[in-house]
C-alpha atoms as a PDB file:
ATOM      1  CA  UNK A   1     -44.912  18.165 -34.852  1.00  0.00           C
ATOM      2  CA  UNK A   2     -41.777  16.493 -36.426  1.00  0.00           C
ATOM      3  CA  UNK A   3     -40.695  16.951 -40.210  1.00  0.00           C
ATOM      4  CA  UNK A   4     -41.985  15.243 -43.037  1.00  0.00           C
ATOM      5  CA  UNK A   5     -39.451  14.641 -45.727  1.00  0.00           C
ATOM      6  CA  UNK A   6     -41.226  12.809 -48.725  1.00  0.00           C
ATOM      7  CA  UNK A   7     -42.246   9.621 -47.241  1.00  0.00           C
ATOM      8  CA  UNK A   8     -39.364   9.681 -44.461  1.00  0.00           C
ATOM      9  CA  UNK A   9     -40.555  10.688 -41.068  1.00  0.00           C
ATOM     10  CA  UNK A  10     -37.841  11.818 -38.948  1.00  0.00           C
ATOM     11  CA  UNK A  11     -39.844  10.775 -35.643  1.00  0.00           C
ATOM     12  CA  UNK A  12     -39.258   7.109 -37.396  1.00  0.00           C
ATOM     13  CA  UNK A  13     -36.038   7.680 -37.685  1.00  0.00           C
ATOM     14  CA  UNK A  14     -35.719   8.681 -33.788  1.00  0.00           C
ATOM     15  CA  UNK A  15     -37.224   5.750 -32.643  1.00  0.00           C
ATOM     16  CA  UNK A  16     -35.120   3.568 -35.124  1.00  0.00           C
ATOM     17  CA  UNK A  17     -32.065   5.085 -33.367  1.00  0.00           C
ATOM     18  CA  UNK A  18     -33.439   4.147 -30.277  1.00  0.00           C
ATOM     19  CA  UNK A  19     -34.433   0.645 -30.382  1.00  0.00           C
ATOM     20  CA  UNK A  20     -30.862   0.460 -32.072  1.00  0.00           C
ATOM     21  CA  UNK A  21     -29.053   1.434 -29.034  1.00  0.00           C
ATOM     22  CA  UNK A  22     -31.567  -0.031 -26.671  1.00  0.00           C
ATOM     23  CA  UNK A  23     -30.358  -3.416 -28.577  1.00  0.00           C
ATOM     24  CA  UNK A  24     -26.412  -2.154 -28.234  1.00  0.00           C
ATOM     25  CA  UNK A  25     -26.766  -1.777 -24.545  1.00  0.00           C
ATOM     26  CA  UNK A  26     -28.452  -4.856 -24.527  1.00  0.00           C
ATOM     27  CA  UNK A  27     -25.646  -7.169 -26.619  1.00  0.00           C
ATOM     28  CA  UNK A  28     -23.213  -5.183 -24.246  1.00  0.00           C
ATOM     29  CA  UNK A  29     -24.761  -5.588 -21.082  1.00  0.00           C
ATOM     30  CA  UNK A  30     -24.482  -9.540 -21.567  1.00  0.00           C
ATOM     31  CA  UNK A  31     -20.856  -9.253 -22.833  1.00  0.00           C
ATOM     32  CA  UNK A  32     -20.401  -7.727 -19.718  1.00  0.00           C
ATOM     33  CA  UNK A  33     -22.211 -10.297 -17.693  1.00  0.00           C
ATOM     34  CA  UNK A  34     -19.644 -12.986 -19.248  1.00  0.00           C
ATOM     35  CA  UNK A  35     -16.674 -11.399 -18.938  1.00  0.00           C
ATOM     36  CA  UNK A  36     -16.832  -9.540 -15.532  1.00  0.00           C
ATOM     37  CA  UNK A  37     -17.119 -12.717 -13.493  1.00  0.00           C
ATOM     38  CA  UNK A  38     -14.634 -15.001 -15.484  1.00  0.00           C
ATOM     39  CA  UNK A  39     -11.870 -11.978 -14.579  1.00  0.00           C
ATOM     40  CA  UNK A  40     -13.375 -12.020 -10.852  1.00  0.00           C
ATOM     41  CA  UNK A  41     -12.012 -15.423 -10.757  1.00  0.00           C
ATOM     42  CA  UNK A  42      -8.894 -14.883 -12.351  1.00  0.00           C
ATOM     43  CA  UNK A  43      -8.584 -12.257  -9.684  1.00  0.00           C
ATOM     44  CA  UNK A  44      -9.313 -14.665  -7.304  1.00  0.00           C
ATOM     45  CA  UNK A  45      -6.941 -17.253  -8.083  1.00  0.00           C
ATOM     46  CA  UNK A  46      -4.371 -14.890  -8.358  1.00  0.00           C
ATOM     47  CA  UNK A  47      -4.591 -13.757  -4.833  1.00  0.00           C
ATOM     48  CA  UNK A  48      -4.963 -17.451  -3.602  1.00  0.00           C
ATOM     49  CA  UNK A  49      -1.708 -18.588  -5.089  1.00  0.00           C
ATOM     50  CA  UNK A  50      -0.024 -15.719  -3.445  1.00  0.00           C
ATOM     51  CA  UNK A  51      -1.557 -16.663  -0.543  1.00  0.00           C
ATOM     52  CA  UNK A  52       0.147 -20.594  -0.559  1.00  0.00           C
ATOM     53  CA  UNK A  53       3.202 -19.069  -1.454  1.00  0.00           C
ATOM     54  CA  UNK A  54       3.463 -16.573   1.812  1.00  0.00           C
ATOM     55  CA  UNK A  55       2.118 -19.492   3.965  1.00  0.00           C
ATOM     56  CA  UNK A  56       4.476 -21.782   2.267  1.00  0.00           C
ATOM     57  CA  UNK A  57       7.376 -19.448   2.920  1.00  0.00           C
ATOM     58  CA  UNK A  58       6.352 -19.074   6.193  1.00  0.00           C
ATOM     59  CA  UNK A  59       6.738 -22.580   7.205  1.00  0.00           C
ATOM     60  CA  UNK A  60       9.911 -22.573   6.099  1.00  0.00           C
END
């Protein structure tokens, strides 16, 4: 069904490639996992010290 080239089978090849970026989107997917929240709570604080400073100002 697929090529034979010498010894080198391309359907080997295919499923190389795909374990390859199976791992990639794996490695990426717990980057992701790290960094997402860690900017949620620099989001977070952001918008909290804001927050003081309005009510702060407000009592003023």
């Amino acid at each position: 069904m697929l090529m034979t080239i010498g010894e080198f089978h391309t359907g080997d090849a295919i499923v190389q490639l795909i374990y390859f970026f199976i791992l990639i989107a794996i490695i990426v997917g717990i980057i992701l996992l790290i960094v997402k929240p860690r900017k949620k709570n620099n989001q977070l604080d952001r918008i909290e010290k804001k927050i003081d400073k309005i009510l702060s100002d407000k009592e003023k």
